[in-house]
C-alpha atoms as a PDB file:
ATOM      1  CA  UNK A   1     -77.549  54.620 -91.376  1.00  0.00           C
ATOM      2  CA  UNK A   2     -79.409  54.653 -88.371  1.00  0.00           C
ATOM      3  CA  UNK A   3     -78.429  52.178 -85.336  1.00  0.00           C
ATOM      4  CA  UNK A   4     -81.700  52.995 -83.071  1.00  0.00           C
ATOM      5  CA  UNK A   5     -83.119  49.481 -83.768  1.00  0.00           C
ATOM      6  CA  UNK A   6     -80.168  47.989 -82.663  1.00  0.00           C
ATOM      7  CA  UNK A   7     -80.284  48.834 -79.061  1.00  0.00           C
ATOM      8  CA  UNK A   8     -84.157  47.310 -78.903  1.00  0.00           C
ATOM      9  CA  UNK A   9     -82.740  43.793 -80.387  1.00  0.00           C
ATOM     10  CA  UNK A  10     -79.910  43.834 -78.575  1.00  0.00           C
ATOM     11  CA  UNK A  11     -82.403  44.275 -75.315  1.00  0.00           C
ATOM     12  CA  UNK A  12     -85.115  42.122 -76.052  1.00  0.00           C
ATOM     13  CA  UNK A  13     -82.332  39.359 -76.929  1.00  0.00           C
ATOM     14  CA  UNK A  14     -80.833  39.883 -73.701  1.00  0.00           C
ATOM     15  CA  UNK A  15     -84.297  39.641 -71.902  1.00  0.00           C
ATOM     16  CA  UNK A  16     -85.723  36.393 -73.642  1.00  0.00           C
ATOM     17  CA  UNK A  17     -82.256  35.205 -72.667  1.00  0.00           C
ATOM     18  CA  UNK A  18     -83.159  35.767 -69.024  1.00  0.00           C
ATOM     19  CA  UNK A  19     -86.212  34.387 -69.530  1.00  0.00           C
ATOM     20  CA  UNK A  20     -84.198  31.516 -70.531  1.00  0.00           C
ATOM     21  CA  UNK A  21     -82.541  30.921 -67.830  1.00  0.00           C
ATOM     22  CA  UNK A  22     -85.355  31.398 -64.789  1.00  0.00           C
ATOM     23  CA  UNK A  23     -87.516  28.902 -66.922  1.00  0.00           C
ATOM     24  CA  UNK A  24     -84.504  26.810 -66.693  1.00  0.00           C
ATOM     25  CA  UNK A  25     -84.258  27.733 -63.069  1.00  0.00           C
ATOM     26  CA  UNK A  26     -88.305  26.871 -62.574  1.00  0.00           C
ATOM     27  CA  UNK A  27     -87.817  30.668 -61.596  1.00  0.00           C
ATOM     28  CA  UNK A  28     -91.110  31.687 -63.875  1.00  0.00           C
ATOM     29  CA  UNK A  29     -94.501  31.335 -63.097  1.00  0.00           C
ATOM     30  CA  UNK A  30     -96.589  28.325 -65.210  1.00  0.00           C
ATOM     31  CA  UNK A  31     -97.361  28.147 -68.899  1.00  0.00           C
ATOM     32  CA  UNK A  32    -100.662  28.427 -69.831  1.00  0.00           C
ATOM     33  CA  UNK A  33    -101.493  26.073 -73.309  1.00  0.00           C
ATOM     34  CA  UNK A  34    -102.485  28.678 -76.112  1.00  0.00           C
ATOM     35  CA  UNK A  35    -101.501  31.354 -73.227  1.00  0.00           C
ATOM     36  CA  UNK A  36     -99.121  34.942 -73.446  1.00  0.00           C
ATOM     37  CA  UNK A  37     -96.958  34.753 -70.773  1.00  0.00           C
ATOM     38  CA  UNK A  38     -97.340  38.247 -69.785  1.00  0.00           C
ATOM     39  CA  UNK A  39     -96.945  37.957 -65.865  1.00  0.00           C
ATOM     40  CA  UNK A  40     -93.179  38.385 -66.115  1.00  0.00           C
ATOM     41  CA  UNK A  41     -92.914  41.987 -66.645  1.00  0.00           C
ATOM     42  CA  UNK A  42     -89.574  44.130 -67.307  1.00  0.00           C
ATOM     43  CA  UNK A  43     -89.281  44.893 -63.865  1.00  0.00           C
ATOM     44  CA  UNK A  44     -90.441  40.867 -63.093  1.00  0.00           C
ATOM     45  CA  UNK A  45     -87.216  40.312 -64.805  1.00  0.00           C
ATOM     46  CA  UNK A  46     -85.026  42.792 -63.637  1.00  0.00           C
ATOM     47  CA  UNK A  47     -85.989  42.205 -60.424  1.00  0.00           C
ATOM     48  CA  UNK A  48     -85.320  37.609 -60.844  1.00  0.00           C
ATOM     49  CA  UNK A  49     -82.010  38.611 -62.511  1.00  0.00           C
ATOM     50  CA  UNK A  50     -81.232  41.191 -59.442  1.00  0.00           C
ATOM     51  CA  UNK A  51     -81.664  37.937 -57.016  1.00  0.00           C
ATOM     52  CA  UNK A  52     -79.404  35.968 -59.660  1.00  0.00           C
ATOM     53  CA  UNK A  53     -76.744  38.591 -58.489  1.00  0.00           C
ATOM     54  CA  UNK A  54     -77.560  38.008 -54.803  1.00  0.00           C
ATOM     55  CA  UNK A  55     -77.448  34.314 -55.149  1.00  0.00           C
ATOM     56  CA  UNK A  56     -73.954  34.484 -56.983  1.00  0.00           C
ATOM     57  CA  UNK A  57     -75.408  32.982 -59.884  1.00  0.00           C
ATOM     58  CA  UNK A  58     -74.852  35.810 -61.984  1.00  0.00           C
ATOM     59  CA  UNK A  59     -72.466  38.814 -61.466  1.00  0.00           C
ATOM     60  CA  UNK A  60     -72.653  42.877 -60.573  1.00  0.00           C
ATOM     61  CA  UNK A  61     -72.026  43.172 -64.009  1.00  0.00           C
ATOM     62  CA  UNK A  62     -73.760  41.005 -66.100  1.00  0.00           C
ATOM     63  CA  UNK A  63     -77.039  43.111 -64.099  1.00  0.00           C
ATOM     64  CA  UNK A  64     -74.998  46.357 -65.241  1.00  0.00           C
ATOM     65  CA  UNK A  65     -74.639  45.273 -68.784  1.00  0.00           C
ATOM     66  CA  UNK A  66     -78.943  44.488 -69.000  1.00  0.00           C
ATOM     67  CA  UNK A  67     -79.420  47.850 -66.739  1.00  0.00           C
ATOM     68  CA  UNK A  68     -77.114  49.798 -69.561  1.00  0.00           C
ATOM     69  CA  UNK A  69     -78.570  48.240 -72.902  1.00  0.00           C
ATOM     70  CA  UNK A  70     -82.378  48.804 -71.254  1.00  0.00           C
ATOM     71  CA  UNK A  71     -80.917  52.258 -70.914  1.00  0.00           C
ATOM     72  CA  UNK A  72     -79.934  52.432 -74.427  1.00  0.00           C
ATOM     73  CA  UNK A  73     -83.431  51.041 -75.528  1.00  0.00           C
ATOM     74  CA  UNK A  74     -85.651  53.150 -73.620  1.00  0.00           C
ATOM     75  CA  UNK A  75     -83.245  56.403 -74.854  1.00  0.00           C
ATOM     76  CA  UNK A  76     -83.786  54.621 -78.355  1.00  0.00           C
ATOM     77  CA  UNK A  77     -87.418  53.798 -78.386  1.00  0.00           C
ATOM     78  CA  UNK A  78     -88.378  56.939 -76.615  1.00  0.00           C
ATOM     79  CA  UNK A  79     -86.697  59.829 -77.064  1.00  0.00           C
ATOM     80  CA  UNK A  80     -85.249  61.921 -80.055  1.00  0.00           C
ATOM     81  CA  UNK A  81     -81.222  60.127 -78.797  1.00  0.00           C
ATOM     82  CA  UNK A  82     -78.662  60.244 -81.652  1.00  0.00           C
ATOM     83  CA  UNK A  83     -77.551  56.960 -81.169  1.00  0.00           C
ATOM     84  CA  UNK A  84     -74.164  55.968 -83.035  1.00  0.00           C
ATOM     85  CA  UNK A  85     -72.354  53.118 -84.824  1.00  0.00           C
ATOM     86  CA  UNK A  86     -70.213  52.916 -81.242  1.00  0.00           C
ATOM     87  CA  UNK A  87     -73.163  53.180 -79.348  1.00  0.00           C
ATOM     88  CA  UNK A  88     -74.507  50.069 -81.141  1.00  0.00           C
ATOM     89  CA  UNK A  89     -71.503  48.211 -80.933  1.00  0.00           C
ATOM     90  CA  UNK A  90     -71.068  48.507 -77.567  1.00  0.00           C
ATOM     91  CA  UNK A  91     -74.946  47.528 -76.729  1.00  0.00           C
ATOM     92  CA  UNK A  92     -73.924  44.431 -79.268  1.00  0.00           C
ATOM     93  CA  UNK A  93     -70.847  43.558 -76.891  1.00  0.00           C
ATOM     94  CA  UNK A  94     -72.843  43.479 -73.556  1.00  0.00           C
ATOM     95  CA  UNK A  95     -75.433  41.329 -75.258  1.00  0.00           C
ATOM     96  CA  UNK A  96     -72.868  39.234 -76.784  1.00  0.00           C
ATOM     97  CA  UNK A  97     -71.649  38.761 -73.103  1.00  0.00           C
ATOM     98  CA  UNK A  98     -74.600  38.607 -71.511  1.00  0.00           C
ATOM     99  CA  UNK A  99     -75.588  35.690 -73.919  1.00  0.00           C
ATOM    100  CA  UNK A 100     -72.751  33.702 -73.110  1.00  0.00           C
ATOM    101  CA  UNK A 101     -73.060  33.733 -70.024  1.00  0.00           C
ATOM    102  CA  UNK A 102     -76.644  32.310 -69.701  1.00  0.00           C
ATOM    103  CA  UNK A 103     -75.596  29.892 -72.112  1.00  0.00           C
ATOM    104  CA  UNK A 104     -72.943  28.596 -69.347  1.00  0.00           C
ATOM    105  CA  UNK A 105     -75.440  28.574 -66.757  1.00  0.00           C
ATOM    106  CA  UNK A 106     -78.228  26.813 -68.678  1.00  0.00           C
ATOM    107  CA  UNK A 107     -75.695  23.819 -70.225  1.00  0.00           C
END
């Protein structure tokens, strides 16, 4: 069984979950009708969620836990990485988190 995938869902989960919360937050720029919103990049992102921490909106280590599954993704997508059943579990648990916690902010 491979696990490689799961550390790209668990990211890109985590990320439209961010996305979420800045459109929540008016944080994002405009949508365009019949539009991709492409101007929020990863970094975009990384970057709104890095002010999240500043603000105290968010914590040190809800900005670890997208740093470390990006990490996992990039090694995933990327690069020959033997990525294991643990590896993927954990990746799941920091998403799991990470979810949860955007779904306090946003309710």
């Amino acid at each position: 069984v491979q696990y490689n995938d799961g550390a790209n869902r668990c990211y890109y989960a985590m990320m439209d979950a961010l996305k979420c919360l800045l459109e929540y937050k008016g944080l994002l720029s405009q949508w365009k009708a019949n539009e991709l919103k492409e101007t929020e990049s990863h970094r975009t992102l990384e970057n709104a969620l890095n002010k999240l921490v500043s603000n105290g909106e968010m914590d040190s280590s809800d900005a670890g836990d997208f740093s470390f599954v990006l990490g996992e993704r990039m090694k995933c997508d990327y690069s020959l990485y033997v990525f294991k059943k643990a590896d993927a579990q954990e990746c799941i648990r920091r998403a799991e988190k990470f979810l949860l916690k955007v779904e306090t902010l946003t309710t």
